[in-house]
ModelCIF file with pLDDT and N, C-alpha, C, O atoms, coordinates in Angstrom:
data_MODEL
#
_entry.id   MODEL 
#
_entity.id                         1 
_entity.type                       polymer 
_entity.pdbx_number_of_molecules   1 
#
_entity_poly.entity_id                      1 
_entity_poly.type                           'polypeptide(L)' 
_entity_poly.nstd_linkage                   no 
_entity_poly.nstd_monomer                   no 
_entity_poly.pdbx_seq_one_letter_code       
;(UNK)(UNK)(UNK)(UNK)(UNK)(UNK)(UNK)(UNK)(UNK)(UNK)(UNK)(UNK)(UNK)(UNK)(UNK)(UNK)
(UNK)(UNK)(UNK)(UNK)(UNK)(UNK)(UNK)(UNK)(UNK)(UNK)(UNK)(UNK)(UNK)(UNK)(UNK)(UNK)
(UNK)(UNK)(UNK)(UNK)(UNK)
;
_entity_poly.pdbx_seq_one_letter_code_can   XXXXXXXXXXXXXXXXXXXXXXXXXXXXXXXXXXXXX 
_entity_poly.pdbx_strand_id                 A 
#
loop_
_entity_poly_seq.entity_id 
_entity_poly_seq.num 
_entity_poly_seq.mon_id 
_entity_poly_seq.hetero 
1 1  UNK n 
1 2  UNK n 
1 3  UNK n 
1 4  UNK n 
1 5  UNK n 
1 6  UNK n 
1 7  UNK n 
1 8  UNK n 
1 9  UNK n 
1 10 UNK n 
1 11 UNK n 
1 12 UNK n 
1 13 UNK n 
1 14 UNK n 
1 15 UNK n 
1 16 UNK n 
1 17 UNK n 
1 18 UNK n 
1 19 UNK n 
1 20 UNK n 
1 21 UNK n 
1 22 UNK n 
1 23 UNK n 
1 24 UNK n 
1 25 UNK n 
1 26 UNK n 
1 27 UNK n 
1 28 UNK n 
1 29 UNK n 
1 30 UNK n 
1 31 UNK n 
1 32 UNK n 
1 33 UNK n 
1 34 UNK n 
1 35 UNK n 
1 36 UNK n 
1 37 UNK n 
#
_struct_asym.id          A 
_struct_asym.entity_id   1 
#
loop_
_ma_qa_metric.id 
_ma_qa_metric.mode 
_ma_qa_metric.name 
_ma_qa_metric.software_group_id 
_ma_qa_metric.type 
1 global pLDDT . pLDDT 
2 local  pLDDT . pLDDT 
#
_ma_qa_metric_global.metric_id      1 
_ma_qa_metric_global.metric_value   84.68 
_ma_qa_metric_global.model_id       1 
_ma_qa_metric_global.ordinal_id     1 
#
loop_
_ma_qa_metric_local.label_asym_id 
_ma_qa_metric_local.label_comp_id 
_ma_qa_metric_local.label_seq_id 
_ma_qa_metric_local.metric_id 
_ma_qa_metric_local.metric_value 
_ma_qa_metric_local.model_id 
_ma_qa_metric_local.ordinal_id 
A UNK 1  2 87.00 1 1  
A UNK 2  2 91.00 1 2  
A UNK 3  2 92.00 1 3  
A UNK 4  2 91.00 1 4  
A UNK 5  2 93.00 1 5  
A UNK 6  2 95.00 1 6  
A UNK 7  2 95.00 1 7  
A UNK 8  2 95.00 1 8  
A UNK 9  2 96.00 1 9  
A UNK 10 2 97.00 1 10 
A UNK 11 2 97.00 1 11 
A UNK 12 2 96.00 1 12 
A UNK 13 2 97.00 1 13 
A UNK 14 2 97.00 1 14 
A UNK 15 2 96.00 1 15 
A UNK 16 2 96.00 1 16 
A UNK 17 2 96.00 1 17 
A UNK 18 2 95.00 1 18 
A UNK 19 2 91.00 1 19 
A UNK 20 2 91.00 1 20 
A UNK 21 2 92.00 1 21 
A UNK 22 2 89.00 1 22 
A UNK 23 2 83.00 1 23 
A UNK 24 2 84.00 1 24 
A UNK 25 2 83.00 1 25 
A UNK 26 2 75.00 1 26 
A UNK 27 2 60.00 1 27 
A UNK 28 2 54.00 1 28 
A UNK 29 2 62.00 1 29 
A UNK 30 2 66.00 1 30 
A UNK 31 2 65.00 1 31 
A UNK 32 2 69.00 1 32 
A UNK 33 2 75.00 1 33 
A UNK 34 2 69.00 1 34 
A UNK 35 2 70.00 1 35 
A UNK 36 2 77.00 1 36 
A UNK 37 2 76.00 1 37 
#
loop_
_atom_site.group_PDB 
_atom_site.id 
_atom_site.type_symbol 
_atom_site.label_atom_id 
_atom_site.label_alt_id 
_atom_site.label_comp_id 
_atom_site.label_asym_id 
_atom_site.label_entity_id 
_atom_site.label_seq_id 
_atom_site.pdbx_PDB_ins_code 
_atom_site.Cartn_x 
_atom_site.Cartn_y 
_atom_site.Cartn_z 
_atom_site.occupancy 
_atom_site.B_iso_or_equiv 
_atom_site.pdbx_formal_charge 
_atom_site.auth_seq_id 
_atom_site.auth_comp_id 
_atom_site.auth_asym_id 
_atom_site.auth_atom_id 
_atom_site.pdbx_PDB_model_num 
ATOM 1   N N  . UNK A 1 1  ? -15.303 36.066 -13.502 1.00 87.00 ? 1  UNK A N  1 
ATOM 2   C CA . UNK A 1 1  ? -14.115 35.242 -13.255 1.00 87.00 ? 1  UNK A CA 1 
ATOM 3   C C  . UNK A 1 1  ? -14.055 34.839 -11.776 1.00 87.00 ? 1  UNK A C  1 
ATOM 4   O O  . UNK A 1 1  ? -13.506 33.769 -11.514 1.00 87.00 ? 1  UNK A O  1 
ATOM 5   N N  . UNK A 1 2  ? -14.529 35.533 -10.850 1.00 91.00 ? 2  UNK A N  1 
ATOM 6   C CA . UNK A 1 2  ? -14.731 35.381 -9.290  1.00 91.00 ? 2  UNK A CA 1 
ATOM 7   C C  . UNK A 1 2  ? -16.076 34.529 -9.057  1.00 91.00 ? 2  UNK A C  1 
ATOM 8   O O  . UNK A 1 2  ? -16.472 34.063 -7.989  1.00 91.00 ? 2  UNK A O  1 
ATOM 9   N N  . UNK A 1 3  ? -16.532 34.464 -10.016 1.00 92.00 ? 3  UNK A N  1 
ATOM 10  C CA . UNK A 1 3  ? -17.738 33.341 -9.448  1.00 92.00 ? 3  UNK A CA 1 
ATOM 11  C C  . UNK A 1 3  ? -16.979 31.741 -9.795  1.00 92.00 ? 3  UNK A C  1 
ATOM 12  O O  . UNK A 1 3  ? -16.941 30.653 -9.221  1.00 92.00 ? 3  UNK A O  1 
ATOM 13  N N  . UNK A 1 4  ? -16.434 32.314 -11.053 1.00 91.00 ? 4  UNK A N  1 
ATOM 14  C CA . UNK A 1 4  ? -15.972 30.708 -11.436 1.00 91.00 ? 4  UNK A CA 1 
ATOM 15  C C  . UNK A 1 4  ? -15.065 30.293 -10.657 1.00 91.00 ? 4  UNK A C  1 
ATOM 16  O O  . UNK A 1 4  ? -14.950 29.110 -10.340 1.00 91.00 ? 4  UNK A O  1 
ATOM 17  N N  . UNK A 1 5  ? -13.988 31.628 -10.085 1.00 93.00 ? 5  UNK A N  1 
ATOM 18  C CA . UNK A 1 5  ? -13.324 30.619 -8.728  1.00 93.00 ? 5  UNK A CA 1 
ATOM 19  C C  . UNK A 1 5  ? -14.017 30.064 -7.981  1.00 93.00 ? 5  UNK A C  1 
ATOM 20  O O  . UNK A 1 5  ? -13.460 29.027 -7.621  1.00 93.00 ? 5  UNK A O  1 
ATOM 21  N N  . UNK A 1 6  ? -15.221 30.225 -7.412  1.00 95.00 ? 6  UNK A N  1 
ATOM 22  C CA . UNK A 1 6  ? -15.468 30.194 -6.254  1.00 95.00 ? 6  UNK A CA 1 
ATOM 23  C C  . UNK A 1 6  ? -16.478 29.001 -6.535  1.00 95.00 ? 6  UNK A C  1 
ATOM 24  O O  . UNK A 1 6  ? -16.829 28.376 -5.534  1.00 95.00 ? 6  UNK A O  1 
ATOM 25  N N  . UNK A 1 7  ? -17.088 28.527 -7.983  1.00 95.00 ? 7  UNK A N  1 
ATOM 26  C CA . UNK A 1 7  ? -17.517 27.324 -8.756  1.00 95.00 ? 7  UNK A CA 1 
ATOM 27  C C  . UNK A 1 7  ? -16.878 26.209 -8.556  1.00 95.00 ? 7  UNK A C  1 
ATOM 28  O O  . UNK A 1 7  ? -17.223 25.056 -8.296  1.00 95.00 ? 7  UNK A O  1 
ATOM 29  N N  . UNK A 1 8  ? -15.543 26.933 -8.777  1.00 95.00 ? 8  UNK A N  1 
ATOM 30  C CA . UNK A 1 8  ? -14.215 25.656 -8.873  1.00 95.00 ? 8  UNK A CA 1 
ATOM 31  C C  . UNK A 1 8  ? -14.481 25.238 -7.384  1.00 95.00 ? 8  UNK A C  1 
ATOM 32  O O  . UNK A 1 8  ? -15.378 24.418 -7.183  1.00 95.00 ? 8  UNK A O  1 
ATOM 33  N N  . UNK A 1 9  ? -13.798 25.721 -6.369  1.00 96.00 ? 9  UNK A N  1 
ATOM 34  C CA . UNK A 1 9  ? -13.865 25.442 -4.679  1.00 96.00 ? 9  UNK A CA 1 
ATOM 35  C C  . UNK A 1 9  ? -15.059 24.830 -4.381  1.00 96.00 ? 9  UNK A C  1 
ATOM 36  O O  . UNK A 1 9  ? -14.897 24.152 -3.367  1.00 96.00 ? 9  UNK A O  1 
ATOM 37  N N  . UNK A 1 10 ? -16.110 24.761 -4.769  1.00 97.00 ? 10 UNK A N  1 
ATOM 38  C CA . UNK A 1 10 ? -16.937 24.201 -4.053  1.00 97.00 ? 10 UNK A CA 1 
ATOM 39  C C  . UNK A 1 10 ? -17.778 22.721 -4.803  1.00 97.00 ? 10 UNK A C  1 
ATOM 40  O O  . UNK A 1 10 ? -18.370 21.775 -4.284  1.00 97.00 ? 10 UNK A O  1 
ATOM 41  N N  . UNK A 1 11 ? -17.432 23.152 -6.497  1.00 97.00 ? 11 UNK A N  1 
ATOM 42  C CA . UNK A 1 11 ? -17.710 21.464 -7.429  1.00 97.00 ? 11 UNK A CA 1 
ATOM 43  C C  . UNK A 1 11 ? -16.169 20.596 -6.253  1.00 97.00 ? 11 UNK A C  1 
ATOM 44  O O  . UNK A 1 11 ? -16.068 19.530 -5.645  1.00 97.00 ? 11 UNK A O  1 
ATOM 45  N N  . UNK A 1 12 ? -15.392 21.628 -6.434  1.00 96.00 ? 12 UNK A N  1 
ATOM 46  C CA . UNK A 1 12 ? -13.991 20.623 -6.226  1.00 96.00 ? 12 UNK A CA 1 
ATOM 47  C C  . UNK A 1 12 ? -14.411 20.047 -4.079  1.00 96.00 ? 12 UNK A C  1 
ATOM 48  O O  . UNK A 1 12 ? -14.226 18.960 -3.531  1.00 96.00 ? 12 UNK A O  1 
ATOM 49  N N  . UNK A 1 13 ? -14.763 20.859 -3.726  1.00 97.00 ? 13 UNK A N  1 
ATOM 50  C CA . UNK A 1 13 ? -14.787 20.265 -2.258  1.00 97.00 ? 13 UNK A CA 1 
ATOM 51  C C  . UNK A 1 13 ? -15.951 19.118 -2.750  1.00 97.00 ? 13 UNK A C  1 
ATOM 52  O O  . UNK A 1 13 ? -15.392 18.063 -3.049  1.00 97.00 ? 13 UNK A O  1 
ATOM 53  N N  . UNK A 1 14 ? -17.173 19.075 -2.879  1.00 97.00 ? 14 UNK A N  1 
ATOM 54  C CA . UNK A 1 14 ? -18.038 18.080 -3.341  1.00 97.00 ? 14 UNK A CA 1 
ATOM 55  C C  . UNK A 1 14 ? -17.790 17.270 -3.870  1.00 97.00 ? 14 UNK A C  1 
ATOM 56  O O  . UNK A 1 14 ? -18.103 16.173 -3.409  1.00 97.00 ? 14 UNK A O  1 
ATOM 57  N N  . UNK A 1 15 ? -17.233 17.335 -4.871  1.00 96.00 ? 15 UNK A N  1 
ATOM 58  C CA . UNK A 1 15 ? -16.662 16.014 -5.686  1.00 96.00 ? 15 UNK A CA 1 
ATOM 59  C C  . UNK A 1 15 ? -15.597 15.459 -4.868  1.00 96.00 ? 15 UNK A C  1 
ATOM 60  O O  . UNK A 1 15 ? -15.296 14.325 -5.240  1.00 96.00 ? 15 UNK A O  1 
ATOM 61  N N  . UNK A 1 16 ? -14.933 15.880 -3.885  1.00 96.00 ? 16 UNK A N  1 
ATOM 62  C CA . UNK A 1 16 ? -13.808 14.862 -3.095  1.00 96.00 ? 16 UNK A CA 1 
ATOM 63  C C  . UNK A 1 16 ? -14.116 14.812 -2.081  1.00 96.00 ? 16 UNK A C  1 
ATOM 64  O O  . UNK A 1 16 ? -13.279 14.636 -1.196  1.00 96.00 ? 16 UNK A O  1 
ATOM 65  N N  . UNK A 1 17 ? -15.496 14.953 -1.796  1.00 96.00 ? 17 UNK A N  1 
ATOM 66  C CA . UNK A 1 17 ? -16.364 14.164 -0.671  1.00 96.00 ? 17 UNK A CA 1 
ATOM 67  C C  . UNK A 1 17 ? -16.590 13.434 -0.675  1.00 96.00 ? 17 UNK A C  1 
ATOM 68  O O  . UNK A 1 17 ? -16.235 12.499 0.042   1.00 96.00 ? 17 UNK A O  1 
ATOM 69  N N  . UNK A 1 18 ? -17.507 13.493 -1.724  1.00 95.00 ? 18 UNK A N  1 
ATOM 70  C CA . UNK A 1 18 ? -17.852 12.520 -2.349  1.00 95.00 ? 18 UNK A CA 1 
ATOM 71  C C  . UNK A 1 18 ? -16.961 11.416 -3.088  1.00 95.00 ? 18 UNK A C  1 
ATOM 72  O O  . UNK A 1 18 ? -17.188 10.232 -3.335  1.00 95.00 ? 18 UNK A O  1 
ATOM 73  N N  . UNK A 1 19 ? -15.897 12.213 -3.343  1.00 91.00 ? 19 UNK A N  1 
ATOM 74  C CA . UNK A 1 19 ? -14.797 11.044 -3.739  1.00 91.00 ? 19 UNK A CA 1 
ATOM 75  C C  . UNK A 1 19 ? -14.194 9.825  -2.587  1.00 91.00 ? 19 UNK A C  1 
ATOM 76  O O  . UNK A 1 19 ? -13.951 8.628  -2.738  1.00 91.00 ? 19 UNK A O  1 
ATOM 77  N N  . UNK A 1 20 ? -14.117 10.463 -1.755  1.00 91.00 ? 20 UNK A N  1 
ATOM 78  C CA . UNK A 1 20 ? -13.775 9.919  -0.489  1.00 91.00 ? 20 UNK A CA 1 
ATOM 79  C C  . UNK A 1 20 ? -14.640 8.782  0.297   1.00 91.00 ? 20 UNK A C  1 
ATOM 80  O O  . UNK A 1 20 ? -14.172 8.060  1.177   1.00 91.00 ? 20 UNK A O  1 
ATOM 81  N N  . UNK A 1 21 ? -15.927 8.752  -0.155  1.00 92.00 ? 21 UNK A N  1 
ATOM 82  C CA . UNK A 1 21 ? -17.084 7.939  0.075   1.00 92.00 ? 21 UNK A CA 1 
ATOM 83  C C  . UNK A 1 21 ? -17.080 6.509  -0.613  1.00 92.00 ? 21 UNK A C  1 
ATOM 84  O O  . UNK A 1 21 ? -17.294 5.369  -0.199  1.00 92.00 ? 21 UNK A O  1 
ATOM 85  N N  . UNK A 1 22 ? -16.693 7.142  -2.032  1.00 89.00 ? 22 UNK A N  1 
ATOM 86  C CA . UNK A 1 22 ? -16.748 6.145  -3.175  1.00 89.00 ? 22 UNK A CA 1 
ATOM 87  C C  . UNK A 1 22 ? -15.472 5.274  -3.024  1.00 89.00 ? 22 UNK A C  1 
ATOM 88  O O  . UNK A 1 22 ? -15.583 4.079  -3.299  1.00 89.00 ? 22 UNK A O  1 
ATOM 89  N N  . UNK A 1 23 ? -14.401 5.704  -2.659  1.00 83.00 ? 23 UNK A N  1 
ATOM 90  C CA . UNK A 1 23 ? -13.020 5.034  -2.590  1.00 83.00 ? 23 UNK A CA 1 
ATOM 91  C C  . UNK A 1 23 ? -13.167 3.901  -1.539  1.00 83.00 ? 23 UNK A C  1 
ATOM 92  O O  . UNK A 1 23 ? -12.933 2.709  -1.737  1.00 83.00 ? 23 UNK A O  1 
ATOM 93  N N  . UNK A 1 24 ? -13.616 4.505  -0.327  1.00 84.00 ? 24 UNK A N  1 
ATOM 94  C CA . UNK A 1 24 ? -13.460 3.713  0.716   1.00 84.00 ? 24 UNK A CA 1 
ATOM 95  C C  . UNK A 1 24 ? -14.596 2.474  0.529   1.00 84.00 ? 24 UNK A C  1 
ATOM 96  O O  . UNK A 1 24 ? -14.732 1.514  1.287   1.00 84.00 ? 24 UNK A O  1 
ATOM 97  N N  . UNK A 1 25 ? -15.428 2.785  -0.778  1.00 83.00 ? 25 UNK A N  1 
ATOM 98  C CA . UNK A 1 25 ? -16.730 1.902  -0.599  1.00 83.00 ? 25 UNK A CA 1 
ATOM 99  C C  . UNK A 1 25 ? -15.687 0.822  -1.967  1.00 83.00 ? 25 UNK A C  1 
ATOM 100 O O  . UNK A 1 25 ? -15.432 -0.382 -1.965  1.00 83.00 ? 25 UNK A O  1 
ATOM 101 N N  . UNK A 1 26 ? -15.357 1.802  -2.875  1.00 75.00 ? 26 UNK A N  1 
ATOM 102 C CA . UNK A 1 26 ? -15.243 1.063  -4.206  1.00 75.00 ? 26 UNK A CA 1 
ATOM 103 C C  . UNK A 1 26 ? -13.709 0.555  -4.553  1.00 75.00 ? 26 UNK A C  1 
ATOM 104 O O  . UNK A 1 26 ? -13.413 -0.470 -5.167  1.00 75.00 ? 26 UNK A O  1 
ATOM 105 N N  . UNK A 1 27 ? -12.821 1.529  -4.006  1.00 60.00 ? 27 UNK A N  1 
ATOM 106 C CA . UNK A 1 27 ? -11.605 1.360  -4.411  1.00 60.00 ? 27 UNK A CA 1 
ATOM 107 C C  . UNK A 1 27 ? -11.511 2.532  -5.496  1.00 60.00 ? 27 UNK A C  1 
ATOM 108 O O  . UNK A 1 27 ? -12.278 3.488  -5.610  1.00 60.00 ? 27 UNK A O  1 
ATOM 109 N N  . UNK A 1 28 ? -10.509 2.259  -6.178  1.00 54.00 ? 28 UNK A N  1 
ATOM 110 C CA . UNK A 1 28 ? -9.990  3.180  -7.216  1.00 54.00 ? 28 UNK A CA 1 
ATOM 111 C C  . UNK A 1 28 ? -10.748 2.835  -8.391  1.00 54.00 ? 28 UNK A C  1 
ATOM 112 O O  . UNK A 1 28 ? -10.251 3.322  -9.407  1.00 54.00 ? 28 UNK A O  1 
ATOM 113 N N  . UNK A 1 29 ? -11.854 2.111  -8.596  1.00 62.00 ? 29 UNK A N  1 
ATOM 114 C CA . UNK A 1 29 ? -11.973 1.893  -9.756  1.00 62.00 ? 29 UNK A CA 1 
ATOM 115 C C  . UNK A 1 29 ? -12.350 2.945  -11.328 1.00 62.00 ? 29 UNK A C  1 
ATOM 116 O O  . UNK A 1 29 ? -12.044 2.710  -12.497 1.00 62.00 ? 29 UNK A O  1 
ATOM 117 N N  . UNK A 1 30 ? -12.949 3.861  -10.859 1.00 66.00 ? 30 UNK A N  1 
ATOM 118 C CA . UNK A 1 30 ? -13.348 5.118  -11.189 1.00 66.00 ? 30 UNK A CA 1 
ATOM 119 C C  . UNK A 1 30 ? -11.643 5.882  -11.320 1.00 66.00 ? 30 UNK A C  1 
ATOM 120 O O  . UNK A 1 30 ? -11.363 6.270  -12.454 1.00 66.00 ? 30 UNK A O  1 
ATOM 121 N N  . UNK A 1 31 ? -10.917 6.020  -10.585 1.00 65.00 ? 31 UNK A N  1 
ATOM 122 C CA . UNK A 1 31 ? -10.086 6.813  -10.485 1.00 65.00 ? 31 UNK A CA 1 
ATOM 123 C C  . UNK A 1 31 ? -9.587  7.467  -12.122 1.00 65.00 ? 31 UNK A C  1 
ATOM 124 O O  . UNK A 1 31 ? -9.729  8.636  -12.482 1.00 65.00 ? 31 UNK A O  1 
ATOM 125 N N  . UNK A 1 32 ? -8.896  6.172  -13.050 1.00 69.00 ? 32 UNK A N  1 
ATOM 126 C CA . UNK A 1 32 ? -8.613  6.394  -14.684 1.00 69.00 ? 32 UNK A CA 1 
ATOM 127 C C  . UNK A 1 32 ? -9.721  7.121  -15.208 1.00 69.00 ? 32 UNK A C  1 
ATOM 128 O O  . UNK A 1 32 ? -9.486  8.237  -15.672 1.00 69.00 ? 32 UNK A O  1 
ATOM 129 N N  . UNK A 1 33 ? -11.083 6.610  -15.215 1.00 75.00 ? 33 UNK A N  1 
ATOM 130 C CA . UNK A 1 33 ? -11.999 7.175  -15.965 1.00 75.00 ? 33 UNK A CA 1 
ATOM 131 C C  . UNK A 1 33 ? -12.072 8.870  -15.740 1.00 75.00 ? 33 UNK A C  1 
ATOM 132 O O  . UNK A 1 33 ? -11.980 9.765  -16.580 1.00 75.00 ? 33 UNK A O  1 
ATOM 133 N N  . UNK A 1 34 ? -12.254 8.935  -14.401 1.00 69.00 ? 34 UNK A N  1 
ATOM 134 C CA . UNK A 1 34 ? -12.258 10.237 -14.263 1.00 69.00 ? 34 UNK A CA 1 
ATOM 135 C C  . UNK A 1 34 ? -10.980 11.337 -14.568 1.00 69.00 ? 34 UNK A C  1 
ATOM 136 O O  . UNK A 1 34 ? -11.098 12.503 -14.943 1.00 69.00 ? 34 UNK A O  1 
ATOM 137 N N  . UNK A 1 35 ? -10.217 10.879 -14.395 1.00 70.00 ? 35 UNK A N  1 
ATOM 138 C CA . UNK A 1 35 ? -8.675  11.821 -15.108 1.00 70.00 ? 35 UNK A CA 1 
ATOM 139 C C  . UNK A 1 35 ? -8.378  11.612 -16.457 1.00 70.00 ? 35 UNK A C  1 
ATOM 140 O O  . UNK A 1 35 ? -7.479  12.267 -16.984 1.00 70.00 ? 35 UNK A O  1 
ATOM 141 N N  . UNK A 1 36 ? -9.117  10.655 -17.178 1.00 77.00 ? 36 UNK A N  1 
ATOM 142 C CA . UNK A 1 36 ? -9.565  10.848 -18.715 1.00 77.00 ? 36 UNK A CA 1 
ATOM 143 C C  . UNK A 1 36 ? -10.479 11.676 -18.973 1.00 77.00 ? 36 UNK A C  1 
ATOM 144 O O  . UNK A 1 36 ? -9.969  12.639 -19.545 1.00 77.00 ? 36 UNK A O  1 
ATOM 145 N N  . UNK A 1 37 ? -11.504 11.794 -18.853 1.00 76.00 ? 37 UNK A N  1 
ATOM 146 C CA . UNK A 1 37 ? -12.783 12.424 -18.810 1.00 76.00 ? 37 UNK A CA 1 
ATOM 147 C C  . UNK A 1 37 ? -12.113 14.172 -18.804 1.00 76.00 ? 37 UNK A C  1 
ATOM 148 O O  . UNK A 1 37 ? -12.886 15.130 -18.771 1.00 76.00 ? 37 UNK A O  1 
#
């Protein structure tokens, strides 16, 4: 259960790095898909 926290913290820092890359390049367009998904 302590690895999967620590899974969570670091998919989650990466992915809103990377989110942050994509926004400023793309906009929101992704944004719906991904909070469906």
């Amino acid at each position: 259960v302590y690895i999967t926290f620590v899974l969570i913290g670091i998919i989650t820092l990466s992915l809103s790095a990377i989110g942050v890359k994509i926004g400023n390049i793309f906009g929101t367009k992704f944004k719906t898909k991904a909070e469906l998904a």
